[in-house]
N, C-alpha and C. Protein backbone atom coordinates (compact mmCIF):
# COMPACT_ATOMS: atom_id res chain seq x y z
N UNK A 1 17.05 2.55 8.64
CA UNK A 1 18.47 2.81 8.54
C UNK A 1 18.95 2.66 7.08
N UNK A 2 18.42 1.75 5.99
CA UNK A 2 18.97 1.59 5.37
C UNK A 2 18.49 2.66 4.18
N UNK A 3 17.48 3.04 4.26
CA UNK A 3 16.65 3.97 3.49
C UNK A 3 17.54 5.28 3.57
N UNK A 4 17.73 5.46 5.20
CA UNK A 4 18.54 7.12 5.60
C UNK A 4 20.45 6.45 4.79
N UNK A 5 20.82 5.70 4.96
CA UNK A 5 22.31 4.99 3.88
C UNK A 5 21.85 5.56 2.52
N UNK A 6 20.88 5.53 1.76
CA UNK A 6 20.21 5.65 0.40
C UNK A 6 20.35 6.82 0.27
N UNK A 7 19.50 7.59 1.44
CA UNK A 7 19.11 8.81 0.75
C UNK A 7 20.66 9.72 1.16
N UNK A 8 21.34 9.32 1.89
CA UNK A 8 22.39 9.90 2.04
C UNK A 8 23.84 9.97 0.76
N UNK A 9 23.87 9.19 0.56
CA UNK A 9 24.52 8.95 -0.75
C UNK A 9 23.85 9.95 -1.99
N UNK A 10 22.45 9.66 -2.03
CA UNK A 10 22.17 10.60 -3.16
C UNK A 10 22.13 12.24 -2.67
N UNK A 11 22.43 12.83 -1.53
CA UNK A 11 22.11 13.80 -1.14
C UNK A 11 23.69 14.68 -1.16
N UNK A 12 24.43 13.47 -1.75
CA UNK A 12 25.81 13.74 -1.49
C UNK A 12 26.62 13.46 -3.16
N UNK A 13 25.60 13.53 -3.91
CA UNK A 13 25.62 13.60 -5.46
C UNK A 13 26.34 12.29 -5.64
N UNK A 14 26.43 11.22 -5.01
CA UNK A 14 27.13 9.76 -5.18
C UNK A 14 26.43 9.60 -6.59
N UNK A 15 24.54 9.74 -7.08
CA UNK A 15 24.03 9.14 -7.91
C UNK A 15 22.43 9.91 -7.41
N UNK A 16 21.78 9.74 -8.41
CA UNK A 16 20.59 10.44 -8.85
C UNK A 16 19.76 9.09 -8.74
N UNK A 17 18.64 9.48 -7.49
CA UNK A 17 17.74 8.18 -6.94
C UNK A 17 16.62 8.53 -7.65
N UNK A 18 15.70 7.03 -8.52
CA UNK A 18 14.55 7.38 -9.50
C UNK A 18 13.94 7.01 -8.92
N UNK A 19 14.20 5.70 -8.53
CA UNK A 19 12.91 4.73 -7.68
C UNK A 19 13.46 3.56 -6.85
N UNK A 20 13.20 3.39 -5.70
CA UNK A 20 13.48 2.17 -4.81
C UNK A 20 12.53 1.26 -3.70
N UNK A 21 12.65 0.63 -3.52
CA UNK A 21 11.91 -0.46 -2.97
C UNK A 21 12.92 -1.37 -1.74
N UNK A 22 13.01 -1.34 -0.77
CA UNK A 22 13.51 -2.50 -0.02
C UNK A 22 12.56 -3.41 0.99
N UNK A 23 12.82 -4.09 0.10
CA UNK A 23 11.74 -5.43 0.82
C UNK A 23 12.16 -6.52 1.72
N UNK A 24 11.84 -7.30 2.26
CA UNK A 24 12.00 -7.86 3.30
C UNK A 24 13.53 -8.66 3.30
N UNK A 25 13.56 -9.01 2.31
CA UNK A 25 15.09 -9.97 1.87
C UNK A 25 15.61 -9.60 0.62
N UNK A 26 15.38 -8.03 0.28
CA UNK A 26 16.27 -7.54 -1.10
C UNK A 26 15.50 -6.23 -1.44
N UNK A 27 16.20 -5.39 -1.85
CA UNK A 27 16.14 -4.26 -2.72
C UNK A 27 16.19 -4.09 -4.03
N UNK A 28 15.21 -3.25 -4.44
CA UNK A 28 15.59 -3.07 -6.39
C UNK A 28 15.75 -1.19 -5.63
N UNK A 29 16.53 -0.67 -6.45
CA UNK A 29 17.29 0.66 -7.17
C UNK A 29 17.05 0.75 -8.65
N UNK A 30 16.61 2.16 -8.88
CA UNK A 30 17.01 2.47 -10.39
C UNK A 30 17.34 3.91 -10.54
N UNK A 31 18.79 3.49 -10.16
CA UNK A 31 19.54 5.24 -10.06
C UNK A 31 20.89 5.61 -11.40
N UNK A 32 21.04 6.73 -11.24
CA UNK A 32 22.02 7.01 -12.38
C UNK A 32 23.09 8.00 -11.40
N UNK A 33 24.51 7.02 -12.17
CA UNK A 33 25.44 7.44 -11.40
C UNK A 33 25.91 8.42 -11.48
N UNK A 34 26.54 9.24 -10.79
CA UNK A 34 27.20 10.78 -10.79
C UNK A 34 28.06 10.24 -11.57
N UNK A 35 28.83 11.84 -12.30
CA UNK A 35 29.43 11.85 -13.21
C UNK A 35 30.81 11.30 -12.87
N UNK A 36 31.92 10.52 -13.10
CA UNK A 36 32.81 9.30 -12.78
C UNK A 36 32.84 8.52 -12.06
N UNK A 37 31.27 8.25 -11.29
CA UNK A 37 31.11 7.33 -10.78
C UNK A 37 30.66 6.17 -11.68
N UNK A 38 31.06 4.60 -11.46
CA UNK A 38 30.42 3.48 -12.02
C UNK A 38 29.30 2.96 -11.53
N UNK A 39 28.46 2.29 -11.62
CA UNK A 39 27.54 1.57 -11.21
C UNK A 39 27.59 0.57 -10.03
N UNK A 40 28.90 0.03 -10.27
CA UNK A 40 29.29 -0.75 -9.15
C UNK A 40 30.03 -0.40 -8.17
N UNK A 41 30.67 0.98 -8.40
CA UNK A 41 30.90 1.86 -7.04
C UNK A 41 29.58 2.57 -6.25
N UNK A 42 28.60 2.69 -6.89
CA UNK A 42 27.46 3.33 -6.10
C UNK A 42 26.71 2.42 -5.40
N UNK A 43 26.70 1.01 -6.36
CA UNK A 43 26.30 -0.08 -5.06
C UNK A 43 27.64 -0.41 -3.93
N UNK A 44 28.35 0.00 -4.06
CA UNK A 44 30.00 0.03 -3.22
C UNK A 44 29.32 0.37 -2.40
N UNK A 45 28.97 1.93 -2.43
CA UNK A 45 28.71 2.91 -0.91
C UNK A 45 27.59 2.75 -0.13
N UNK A 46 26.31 2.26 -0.64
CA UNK A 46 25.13 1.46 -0.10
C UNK A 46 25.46 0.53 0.63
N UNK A 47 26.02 -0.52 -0.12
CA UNK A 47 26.16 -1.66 0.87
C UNK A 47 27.23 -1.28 1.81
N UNK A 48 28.04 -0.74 1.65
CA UNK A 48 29.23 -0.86 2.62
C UNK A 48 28.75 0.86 3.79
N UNK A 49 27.58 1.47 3.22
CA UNK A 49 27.33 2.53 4.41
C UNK A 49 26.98 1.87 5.07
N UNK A 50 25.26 1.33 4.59
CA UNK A 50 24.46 0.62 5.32
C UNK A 50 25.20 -0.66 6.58
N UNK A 51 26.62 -1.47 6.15
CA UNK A 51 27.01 -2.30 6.85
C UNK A 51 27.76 -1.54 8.08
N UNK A 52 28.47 -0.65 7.95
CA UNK A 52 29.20 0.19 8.80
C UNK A 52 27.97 0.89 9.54
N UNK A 53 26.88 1.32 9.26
CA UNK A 53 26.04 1.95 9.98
C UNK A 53 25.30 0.40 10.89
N UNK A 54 25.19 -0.59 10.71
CA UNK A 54 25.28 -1.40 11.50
C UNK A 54 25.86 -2.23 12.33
N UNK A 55 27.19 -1.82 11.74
CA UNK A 55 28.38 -2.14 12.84
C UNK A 55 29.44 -3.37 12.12
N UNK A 56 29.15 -3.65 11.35
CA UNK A 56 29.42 -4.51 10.16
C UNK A 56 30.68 -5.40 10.31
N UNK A 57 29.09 -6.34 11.69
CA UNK A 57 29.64 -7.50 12.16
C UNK A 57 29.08 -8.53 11.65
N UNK A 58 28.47 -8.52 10.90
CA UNK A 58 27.51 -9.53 10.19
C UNK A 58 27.66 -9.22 8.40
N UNK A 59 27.76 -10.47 7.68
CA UNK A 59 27.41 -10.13 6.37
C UNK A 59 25.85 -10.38 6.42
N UNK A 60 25.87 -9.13 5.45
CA UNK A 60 24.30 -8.97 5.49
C UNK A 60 23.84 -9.22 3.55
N UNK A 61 24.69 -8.64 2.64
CA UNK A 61 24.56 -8.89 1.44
C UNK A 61 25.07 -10.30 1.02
N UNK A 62 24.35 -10.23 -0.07
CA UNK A 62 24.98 -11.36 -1.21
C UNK A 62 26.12 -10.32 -2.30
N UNK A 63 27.02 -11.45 -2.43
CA UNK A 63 27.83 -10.90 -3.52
C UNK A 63 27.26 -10.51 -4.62
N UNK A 64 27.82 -9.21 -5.32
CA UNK A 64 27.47 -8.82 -6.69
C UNK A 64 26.07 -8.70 -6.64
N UNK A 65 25.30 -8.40 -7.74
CA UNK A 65 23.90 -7.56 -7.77
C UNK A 65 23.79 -7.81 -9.53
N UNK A 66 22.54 -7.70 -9.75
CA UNK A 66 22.01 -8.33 -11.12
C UNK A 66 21.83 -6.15 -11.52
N UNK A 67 22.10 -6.30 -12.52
CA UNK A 67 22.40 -5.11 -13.76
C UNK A 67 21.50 -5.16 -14.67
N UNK A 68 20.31 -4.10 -14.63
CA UNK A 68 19.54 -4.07 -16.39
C UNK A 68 19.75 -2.47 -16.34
N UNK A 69 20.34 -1.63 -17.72
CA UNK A 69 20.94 -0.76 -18.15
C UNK A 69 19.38 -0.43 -18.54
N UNK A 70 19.05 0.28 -18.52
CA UNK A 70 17.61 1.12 -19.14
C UNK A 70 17.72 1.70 -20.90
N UNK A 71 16.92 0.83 -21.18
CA UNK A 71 17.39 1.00 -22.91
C UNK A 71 16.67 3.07 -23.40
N UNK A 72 15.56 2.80 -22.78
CA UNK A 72 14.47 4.06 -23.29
C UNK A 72 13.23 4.47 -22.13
N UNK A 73 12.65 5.36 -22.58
CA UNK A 73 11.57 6.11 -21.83
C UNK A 73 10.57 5.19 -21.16
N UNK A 74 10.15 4.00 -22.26
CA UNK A 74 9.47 2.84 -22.16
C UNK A 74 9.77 1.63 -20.90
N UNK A 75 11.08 1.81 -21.29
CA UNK A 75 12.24 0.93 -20.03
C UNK A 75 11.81 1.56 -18.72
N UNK A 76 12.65 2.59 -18.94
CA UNK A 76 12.54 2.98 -17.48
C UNK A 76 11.15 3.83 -16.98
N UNK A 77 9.96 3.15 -17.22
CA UNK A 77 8.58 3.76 -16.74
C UNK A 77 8.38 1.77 -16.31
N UNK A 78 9.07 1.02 -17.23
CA UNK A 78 8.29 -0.25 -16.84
C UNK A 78 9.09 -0.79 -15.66
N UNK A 79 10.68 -0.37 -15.58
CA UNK A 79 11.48 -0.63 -14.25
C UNK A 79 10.92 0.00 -12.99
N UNK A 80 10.54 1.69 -12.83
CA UNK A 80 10.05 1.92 -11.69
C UNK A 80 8.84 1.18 -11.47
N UNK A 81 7.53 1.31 -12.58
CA UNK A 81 6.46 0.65 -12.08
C UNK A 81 6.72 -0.68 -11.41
N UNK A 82 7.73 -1.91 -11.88
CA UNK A 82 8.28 -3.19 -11.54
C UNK A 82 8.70 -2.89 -9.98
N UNK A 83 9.24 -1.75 -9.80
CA UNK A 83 9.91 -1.67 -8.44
C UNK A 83 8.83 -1.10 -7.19
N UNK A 84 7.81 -0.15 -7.69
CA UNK A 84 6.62 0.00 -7.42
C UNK A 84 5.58 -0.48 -6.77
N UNK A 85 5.74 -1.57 -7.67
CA UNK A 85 4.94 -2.88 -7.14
C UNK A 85 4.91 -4.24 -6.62
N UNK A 86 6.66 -4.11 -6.48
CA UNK A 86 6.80 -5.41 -5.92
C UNK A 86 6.66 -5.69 -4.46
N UNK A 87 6.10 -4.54 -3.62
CA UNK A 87 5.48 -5.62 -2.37
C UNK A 87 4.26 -5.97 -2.61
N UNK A 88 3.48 -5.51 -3.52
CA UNK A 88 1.85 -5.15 -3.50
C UNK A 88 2.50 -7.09 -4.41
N UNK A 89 2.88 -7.54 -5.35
CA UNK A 89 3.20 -8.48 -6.02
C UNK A 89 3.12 -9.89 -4.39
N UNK A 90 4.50 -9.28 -3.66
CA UNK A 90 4.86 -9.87 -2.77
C UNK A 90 3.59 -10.31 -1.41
N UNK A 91 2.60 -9.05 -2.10
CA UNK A 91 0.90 -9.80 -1.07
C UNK A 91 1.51 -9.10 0.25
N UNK A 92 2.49 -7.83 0.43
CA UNK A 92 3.02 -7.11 1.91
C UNK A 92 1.69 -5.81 2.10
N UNK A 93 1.17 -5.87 0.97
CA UNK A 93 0.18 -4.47 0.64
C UNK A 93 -0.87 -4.91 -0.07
N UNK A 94 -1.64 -4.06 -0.43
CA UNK A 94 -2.77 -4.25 -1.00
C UNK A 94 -2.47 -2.79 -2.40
N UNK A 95 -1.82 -2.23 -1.91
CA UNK A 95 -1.34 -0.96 -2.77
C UNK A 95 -0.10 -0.64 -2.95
N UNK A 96 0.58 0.09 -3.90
CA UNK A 96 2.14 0.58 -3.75
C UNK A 96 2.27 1.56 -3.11
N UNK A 97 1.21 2.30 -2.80
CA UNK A 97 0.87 3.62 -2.43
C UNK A 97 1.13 3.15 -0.14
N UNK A 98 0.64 1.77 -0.36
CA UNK A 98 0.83 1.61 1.33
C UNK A 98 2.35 1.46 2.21
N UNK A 99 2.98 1.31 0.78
CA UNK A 99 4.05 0.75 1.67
C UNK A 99 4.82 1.70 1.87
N UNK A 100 5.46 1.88 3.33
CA UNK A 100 6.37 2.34 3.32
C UNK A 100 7.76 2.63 2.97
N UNK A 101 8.07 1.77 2.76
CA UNK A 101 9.71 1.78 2.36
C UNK A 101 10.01 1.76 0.78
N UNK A 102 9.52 2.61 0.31
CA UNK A 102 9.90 2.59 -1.41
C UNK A 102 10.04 3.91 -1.61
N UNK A 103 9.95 4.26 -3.25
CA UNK A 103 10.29 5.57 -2.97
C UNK A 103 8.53 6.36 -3.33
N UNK A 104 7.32 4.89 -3.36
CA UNK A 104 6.27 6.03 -3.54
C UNK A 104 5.86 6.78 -2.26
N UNK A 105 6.51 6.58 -1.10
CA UNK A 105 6.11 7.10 0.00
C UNK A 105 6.70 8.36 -0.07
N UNK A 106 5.81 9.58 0.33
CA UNK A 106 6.32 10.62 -0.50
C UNK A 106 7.07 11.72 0.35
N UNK A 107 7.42 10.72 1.49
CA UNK A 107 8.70 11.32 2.54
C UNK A 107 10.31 10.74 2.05
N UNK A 108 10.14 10.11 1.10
CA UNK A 108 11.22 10.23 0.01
C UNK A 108 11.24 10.88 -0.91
N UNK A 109 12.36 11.94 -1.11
CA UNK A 109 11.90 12.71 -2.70
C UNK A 109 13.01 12.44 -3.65
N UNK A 110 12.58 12.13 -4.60
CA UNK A 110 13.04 11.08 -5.61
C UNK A 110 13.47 11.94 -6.88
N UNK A 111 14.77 12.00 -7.64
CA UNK A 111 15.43 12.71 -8.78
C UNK A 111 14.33 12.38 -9.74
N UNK A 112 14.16 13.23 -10.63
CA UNK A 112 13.43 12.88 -11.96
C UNK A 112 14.18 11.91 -12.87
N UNK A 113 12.93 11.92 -14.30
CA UNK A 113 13.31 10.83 -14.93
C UNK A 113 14.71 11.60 -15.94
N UNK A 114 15.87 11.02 -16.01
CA UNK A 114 16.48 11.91 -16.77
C UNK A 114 16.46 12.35 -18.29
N UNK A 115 16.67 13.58 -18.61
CA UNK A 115 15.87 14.15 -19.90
C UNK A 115 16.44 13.51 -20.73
N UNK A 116 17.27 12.45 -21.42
CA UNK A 116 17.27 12.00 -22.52
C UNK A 116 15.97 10.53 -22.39
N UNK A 117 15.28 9.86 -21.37
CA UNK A 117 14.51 8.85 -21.38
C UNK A 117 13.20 9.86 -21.45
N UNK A 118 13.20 10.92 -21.31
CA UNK A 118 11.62 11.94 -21.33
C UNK A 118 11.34 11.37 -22.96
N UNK A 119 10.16 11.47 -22.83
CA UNK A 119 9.42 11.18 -24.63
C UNK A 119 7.87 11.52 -24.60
């Protein structure tokens, strides 16, 4: 459910999805927001789809969300790989390639890297 919240938002130009991961008790994202959208409105529509698509009788998030801005090409190859691998880290896999719920599973299709971080 929360994956189909994700991909729905980006399918609806909310923000351009690079790479994601949701793991057992948290998610990493590394998306770029549509054009007048902020950063903290695109985590707005995630959390608050995903809660309404569950009926959003329960808090399910923590307040606010930790922010790293992608400096360069370098950055953001070492953020997806970071996001990549954090169940295989977490010992849920043996590979990044096993897990389901990220975006290397390749029944997610995932925006490219955007052309000013290309190098």
């Amino acid at each position: 459910m929360f994956i189909a919240t994700l991909m729905n938002y980006r399918n609806t130009n909310k923000y351009l999805l690079h790479a994601f991961v949701a793991m057992p008790d948290h998610i990493h994202l590394l998306l770029t927001p549509a054009e007048g959208i902020t950063v903290e409105r695109a985590i707005q529509f995630i959390k608050g789809g995903y809660s309404h698509r569950l009926g959003g009788k329960q808090e399910i998030w923590q307040r606010g969300f930790t922010l790293h801005r992608i400096e360069d090409g370098i950055d953001f190859e070492y953020h997806r790989n970071y996001i990549h691998q954090n169940p295989v880290r977490a010992r849920l896999v043996k590979s990044a390639e096993d897990y389901l719920y990220s975006s290397v599973n390749p029944a997610n299709q995932m925006d490219s890297t955007p052309e000013h971080l290309r190098g």
